[in-house]
N, C-alpha and C. Protein backbone atom coordinates (compact mmCIF):
# COMPACT_ATOMS: atom_id res chain seq x y z
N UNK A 1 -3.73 10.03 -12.91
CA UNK A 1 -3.36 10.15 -14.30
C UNK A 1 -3.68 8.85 -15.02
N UNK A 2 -4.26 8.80 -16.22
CA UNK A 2 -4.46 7.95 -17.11
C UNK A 2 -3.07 8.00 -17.85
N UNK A 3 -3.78 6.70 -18.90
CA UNK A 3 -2.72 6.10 -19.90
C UNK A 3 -2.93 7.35 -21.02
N UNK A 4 -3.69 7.79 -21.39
CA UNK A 4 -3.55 9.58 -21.90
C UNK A 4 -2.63 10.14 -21.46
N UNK A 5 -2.98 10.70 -20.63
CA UNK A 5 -2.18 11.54 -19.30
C UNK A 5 -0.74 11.26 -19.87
N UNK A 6 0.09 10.20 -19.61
CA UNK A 6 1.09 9.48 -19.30
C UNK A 6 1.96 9.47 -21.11
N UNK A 7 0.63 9.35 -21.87
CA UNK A 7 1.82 9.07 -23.62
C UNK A 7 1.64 10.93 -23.89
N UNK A 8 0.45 11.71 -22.66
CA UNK A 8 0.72 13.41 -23.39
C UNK A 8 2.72 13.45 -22.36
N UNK A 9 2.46 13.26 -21.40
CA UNK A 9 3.41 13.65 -20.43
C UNK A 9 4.90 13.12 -21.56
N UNK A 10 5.02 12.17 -21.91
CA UNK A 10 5.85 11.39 -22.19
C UNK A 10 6.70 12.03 -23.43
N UNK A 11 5.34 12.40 -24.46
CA UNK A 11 5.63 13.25 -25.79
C UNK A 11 6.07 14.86 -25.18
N UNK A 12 5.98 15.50 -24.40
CA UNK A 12 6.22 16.37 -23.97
C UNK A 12 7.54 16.53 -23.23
N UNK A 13 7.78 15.27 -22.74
CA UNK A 13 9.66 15.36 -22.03
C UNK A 13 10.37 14.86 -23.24
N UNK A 14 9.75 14.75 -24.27
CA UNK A 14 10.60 14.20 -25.34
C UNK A 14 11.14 15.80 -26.49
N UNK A 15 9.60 16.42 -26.53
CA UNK A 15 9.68 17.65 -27.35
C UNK A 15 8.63 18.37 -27.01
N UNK A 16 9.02 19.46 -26.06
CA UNK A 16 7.60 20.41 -26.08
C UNK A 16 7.26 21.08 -26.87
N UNK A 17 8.16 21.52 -27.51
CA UNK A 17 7.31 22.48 -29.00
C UNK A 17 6.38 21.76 -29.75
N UNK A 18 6.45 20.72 -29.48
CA UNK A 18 5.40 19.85 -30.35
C UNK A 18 4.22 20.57 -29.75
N UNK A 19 2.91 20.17 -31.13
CA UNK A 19 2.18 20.82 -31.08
C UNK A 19 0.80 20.76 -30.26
N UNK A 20 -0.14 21.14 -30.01
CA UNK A 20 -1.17 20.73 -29.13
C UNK A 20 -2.50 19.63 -30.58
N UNK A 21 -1.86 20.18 -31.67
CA UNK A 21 -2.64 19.49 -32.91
C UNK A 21 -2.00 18.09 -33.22
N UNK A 22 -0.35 17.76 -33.06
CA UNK A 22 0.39 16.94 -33.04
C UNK A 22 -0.12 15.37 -32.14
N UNK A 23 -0.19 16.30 -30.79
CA UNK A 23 -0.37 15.62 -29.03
C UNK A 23 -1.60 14.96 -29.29
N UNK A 24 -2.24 15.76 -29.90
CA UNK A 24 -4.22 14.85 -29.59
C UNK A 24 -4.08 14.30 -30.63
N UNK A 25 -3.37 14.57 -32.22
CA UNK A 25 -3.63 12.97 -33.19
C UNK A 25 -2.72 11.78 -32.78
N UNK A 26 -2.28 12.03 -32.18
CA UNK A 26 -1.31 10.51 -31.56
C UNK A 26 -1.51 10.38 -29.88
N UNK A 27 -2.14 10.94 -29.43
CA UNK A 27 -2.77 10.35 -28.65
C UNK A 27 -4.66 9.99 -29.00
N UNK A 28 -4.77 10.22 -30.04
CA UNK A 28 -6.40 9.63 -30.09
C UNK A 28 -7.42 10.87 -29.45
N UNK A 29 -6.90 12.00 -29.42
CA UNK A 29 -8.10 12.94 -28.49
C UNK A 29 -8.05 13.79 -29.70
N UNK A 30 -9.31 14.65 -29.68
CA UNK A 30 -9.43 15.93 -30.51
C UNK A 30 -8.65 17.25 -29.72
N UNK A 31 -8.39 18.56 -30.04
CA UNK A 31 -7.00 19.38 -29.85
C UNK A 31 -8.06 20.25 -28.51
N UNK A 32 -9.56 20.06 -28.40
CA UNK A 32 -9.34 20.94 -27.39
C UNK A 32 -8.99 19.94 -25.67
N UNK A 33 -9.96 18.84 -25.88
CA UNK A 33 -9.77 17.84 -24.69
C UNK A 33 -8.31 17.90 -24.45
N UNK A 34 -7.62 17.54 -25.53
CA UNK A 34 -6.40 17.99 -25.41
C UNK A 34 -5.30 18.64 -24.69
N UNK A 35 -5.65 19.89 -25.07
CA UNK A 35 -5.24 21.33 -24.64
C UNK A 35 -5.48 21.41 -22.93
N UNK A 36 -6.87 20.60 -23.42
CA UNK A 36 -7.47 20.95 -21.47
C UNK A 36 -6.46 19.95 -20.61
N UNK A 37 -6.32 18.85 -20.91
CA UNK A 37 -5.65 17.79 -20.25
C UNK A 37 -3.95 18.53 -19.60
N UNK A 38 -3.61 19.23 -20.90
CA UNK A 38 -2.36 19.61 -20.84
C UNK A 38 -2.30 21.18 -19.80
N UNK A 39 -3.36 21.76 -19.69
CA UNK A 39 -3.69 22.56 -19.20
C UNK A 39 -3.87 22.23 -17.93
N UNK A 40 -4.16 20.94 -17.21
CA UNK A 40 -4.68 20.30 -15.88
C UNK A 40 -3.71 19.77 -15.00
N UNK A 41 -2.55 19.46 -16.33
CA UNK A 41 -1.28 18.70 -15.82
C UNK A 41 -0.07 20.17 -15.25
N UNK A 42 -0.31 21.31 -16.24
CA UNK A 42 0.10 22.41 -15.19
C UNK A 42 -0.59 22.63 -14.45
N UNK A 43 -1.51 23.15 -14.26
CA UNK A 43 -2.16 23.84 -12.83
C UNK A 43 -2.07 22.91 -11.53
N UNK A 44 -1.81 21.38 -11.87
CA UNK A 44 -1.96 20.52 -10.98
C UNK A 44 -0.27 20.42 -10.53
N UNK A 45 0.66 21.19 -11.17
CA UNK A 45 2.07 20.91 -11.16
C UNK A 45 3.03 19.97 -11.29
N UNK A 46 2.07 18.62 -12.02
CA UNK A 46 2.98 17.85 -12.92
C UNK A 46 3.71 18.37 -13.85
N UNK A 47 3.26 19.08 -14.60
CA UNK A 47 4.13 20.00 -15.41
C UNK A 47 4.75 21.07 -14.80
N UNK A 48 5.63 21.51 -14.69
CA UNK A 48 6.31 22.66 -13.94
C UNK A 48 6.65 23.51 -15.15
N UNK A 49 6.90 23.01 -15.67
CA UNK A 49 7.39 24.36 -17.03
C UNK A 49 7.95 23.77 -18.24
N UNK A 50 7.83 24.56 -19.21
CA UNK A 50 8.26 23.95 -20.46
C UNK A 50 9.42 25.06 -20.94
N UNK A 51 10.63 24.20 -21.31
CA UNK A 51 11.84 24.99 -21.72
C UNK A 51 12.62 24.89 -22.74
N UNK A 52 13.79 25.44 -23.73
CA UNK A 52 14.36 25.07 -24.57
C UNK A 52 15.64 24.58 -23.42
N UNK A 53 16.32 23.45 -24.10
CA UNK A 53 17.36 22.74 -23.37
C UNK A 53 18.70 23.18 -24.18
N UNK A 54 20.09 23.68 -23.83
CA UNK A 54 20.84 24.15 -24.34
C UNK A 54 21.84 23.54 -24.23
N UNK A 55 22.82 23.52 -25.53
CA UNK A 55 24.04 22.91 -25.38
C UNK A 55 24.88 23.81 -24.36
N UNK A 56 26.02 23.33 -23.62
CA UNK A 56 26.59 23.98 -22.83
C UNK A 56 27.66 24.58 -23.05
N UNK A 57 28.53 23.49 -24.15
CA UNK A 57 29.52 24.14 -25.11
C UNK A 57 29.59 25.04 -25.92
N UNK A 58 28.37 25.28 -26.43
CA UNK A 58 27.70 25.94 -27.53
C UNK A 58 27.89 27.34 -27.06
N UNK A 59 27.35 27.46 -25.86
CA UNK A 59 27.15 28.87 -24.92
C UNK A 59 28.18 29.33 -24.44
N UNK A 60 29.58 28.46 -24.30
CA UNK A 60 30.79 28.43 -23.30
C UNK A 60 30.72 28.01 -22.10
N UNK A 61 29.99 27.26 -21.67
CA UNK A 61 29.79 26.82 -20.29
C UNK A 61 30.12 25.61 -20.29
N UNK A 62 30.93 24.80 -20.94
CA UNK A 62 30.88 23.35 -21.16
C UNK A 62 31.87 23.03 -20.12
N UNK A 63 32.35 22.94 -18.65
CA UNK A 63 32.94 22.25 -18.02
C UNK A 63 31.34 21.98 -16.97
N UNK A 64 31.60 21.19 -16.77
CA UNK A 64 30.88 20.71 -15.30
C UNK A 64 31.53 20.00 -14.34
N UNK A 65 31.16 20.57 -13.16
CA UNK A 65 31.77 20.48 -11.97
C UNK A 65 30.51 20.43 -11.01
N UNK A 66 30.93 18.88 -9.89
CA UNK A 66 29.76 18.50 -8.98
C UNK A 66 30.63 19.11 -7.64
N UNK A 67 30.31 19.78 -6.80
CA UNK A 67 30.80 20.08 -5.46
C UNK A 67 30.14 20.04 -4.62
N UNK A 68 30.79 18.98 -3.77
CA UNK A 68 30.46 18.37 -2.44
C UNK A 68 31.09 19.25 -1.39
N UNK A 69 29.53 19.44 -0.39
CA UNK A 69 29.66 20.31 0.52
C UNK A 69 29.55 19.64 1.71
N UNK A 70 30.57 19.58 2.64
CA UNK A 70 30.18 19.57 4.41
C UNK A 70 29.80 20.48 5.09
N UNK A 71 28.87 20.70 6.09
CA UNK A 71 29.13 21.96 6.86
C UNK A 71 29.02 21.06 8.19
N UNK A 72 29.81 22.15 9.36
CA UNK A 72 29.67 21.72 10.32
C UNK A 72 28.52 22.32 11.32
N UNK A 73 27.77 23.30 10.69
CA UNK A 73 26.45 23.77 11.24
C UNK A 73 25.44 23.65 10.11
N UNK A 74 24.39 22.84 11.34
CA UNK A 74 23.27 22.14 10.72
C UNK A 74 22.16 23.42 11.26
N UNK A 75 21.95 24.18 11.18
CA UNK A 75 21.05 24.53 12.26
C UNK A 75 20.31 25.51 11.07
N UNK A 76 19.17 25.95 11.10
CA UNK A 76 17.90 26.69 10.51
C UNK A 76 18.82 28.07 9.77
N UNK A 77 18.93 28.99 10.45
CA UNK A 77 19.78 29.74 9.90
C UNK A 77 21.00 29.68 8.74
N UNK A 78 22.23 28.93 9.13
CA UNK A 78 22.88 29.00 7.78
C UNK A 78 22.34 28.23 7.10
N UNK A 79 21.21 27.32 7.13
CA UNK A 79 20.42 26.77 5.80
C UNK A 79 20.05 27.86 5.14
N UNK A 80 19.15 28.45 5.81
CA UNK A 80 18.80 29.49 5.18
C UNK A 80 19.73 30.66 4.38
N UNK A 81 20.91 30.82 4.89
CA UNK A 81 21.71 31.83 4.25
C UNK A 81 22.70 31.25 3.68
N UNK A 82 22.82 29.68 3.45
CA UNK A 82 23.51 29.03 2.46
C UNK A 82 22.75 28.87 1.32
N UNK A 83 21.08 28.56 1.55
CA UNK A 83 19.79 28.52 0.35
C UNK A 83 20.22 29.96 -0.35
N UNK A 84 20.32 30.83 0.17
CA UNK A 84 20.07 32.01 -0.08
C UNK A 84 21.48 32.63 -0.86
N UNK A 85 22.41 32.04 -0.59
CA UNK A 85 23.63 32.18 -1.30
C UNK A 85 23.73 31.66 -2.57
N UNK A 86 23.68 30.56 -2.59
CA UNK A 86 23.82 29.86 -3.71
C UNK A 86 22.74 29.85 -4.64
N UNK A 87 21.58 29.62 -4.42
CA UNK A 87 20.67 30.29 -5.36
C UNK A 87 21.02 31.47 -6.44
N UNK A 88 21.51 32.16 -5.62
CA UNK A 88 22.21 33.73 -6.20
C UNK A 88 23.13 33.37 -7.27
N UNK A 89 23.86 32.39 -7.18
CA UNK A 89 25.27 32.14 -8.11
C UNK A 89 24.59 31.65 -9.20
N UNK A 90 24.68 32.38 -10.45
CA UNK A 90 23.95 32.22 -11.93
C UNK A 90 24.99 30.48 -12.36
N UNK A 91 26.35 30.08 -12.00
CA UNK A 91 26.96 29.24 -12.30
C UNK A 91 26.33 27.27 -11.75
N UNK A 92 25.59 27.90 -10.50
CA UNK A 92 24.83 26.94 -9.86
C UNK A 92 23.67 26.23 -10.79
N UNK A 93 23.81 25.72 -11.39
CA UNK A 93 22.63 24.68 -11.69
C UNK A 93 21.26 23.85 -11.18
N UNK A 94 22.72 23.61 -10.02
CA UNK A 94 21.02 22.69 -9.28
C UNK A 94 22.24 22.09 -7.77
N UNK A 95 21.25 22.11 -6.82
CA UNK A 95 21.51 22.10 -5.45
C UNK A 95 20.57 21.20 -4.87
N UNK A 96 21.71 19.86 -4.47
CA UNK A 96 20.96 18.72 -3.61
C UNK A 96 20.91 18.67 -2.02
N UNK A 97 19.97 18.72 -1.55
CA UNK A 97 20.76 18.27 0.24
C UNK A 97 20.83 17.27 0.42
N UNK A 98 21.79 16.02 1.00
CA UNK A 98 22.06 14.51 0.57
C UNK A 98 21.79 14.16 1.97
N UNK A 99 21.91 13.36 2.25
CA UNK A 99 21.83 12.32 3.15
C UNK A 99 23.20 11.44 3.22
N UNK A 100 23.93 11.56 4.71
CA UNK A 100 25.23 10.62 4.16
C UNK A 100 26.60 11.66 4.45
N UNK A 101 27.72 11.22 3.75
CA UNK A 101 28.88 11.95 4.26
C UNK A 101 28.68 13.58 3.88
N UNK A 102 28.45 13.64 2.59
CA UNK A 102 27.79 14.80 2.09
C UNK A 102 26.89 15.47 2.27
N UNK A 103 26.82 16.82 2.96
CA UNK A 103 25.14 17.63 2.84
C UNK A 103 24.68 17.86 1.97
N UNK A 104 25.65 18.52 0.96
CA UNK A 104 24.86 19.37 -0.45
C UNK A 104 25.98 19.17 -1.77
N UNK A 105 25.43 18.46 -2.14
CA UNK A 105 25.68 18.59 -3.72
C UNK A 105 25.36 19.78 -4.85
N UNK A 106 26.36 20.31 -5.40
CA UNK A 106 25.91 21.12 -6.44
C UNK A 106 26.53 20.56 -7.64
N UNK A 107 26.07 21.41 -8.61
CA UNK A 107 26.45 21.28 -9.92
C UNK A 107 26.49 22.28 -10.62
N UNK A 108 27.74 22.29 -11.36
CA UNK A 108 28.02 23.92 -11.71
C UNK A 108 28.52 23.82 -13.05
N UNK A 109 28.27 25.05 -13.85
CA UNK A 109 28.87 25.21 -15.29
C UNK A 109 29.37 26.34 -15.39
N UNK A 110 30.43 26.11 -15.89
CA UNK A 110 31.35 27.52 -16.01
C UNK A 110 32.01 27.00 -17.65
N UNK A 111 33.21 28.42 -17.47
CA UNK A 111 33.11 28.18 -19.25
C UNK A 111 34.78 27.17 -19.24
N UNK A 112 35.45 27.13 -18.13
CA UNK A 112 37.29 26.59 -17.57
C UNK A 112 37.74 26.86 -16.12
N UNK A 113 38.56 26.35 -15.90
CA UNK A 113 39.23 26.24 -15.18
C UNK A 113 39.36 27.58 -14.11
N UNK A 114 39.80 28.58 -14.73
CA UNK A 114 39.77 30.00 -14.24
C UNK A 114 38.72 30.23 -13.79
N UNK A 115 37.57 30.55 -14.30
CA UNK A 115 36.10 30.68 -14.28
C UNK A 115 36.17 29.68 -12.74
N UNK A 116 36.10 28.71 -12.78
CA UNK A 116 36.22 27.37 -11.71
C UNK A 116 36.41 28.46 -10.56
N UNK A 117 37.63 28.18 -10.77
CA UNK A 117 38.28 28.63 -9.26
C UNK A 117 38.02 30.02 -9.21
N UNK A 118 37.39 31.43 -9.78
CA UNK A 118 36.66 32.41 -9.41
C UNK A 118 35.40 32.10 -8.50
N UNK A 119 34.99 30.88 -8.98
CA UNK A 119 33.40 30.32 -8.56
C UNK A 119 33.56 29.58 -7.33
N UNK A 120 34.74 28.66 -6.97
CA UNK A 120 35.23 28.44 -5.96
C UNK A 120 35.60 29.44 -4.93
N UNK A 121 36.41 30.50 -5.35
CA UNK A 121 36.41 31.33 -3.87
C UNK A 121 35.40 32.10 -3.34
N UNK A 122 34.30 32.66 -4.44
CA UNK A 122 33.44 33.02 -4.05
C UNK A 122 32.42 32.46 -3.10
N UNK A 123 32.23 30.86 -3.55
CA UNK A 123 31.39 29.94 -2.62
C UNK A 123 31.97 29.78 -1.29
N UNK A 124 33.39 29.78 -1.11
CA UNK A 124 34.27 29.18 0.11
C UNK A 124 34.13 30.96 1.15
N UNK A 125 33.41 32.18 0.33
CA UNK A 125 33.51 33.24 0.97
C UNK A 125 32.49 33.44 1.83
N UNK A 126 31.55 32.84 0.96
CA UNK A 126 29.51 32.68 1.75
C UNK A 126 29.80 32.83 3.12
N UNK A 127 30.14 31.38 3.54
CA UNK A 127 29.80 31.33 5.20
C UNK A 127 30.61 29.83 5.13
N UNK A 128 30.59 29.36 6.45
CA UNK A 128 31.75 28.67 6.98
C UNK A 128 31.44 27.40 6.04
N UNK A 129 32.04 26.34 5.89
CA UNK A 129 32.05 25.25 5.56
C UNK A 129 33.35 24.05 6.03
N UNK A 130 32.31 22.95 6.98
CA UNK A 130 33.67 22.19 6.98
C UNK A 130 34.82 21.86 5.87
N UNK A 131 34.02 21.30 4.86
CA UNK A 131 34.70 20.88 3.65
C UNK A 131 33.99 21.00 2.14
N UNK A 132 34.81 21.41 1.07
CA UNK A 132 34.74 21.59 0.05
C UNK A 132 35.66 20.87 -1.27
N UNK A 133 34.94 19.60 -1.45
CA UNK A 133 35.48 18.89 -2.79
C UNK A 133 34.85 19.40 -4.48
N UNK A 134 35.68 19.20 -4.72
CA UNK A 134 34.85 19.41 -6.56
C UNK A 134 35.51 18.72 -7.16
N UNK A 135 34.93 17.96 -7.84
CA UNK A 135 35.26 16.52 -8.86
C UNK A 135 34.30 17.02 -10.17
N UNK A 136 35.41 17.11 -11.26
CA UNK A 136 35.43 17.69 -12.61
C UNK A 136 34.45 16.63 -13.95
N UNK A 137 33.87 16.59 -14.11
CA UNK A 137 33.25 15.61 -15.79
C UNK A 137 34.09 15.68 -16.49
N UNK A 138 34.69 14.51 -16.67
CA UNK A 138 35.61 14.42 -18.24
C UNK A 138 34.83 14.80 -19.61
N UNK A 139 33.48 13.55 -19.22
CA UNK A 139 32.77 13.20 -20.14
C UNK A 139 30.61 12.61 -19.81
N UNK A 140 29.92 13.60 -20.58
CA UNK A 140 28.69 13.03 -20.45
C UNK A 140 28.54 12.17 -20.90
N UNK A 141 28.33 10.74 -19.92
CA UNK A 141 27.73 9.50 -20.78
C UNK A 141 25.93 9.54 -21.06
N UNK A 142 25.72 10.15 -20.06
CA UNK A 142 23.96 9.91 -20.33
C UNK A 142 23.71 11.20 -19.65
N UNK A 143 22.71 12.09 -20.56
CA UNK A 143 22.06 13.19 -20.16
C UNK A 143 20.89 13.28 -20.54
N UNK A 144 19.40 13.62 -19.53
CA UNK A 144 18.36 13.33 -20.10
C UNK A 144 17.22 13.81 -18.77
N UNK A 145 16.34 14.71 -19.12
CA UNK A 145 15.42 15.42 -17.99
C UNK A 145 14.45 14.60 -18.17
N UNK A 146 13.98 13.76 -18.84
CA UNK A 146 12.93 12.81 -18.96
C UNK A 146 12.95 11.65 -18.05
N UNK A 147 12.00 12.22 -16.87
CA UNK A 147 12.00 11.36 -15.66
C UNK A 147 11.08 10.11 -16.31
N UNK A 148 11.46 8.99 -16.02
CA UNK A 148 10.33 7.66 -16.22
C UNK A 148 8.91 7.71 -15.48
N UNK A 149 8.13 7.20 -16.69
CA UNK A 149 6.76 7.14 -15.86
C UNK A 149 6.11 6.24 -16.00
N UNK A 150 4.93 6.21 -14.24
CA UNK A 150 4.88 4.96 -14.78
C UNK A 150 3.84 4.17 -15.36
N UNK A 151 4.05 2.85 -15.38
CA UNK A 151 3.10 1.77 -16.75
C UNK A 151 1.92 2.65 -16.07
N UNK A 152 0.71 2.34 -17.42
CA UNK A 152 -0.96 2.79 -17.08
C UNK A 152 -1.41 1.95 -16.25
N UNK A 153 -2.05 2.21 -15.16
CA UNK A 153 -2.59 1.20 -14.77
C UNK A 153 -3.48 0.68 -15.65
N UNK A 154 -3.47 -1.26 -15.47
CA UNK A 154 -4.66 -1.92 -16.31
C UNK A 154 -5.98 -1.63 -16.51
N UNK A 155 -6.70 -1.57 -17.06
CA UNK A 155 -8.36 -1.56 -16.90
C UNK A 155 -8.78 -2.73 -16.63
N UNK A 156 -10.38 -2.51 -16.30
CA UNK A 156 -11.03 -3.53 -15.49
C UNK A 156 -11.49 -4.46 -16.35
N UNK A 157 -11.30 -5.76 -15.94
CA UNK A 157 -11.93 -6.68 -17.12
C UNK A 157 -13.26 -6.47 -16.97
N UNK A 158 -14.01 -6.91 -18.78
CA UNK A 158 -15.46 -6.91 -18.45
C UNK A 158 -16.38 -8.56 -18.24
């Protein structure tokens, strides 16, 4: 990836609706080179997808809850039918496997408390688990899908 590459990528975790006529006058390209570049960065799967980002409150989903998972079987199978569980749960967000005291981190949105603990027994029903913590968000200090990227590399002196 070029220093192109990198201010299209950049304008794009900032606002994708922006336009493909927008992208090439501030980056210096005409709209089809453009288009193609942006076109190269999906197929190549730097780009994975472009989405509208939603308030959570807005929708009723505004609690978040991270739950830390132990299990005491590591083995191919209940990976697989723990992957396969939780995937399923529309409340699941996003699912880490950690390294450390913790196997799996999730992150969950529900709309309270009630909701919570519906979503809790259902998960504790899956399949075995040593242990199950969930530690609640008071408050978002920093929220933001815009991974850093990095500097262009220099060009060659002449």
């Amino acid at each position: 990836m070029d220093a192109t590459d990198l201010k299209i990528l950049a304008m794009l975790q900032e606002d994708s609706s922006v336009s493909v006529s927008e992208i090439a006058d501030r980056v210096g390209l005409s709209q089809t080179p453009c288009w193609r570049r942006i076109q190269r960065l999906e197929a190549s799967g730097v780009i994975r997808k472009r989405v509208a980002l939603l308030n959570p409150s807005a929708i009723g989903v505004g609690l978040t809850v991270f739950v830390e998972i132990e299990t005491g079987d590591h083995s191919q199978g209940w990976l697989e039918r723990f992957t396969a569980s939780v995937v399923s749960l529309p409340e699941v967000m996003e699912v880490h496997r950690m390294a450390g005291d913790v196997d799996y981190l999730l992150r969950v949105a529900v709309p309270d408390m009630a909701a919570f603990d519906d979503f809790y027994r259902r998960l504790v029903a899956l399949l075995p688990m040593k242990n199950v913590t969930s530690r609640f968000a008071m408050e978002l200090v920093k929220g933001t899908t815009a991974y850093p990227l990095p500097a262009p590399a220099p060009r060659g002196r002449r």
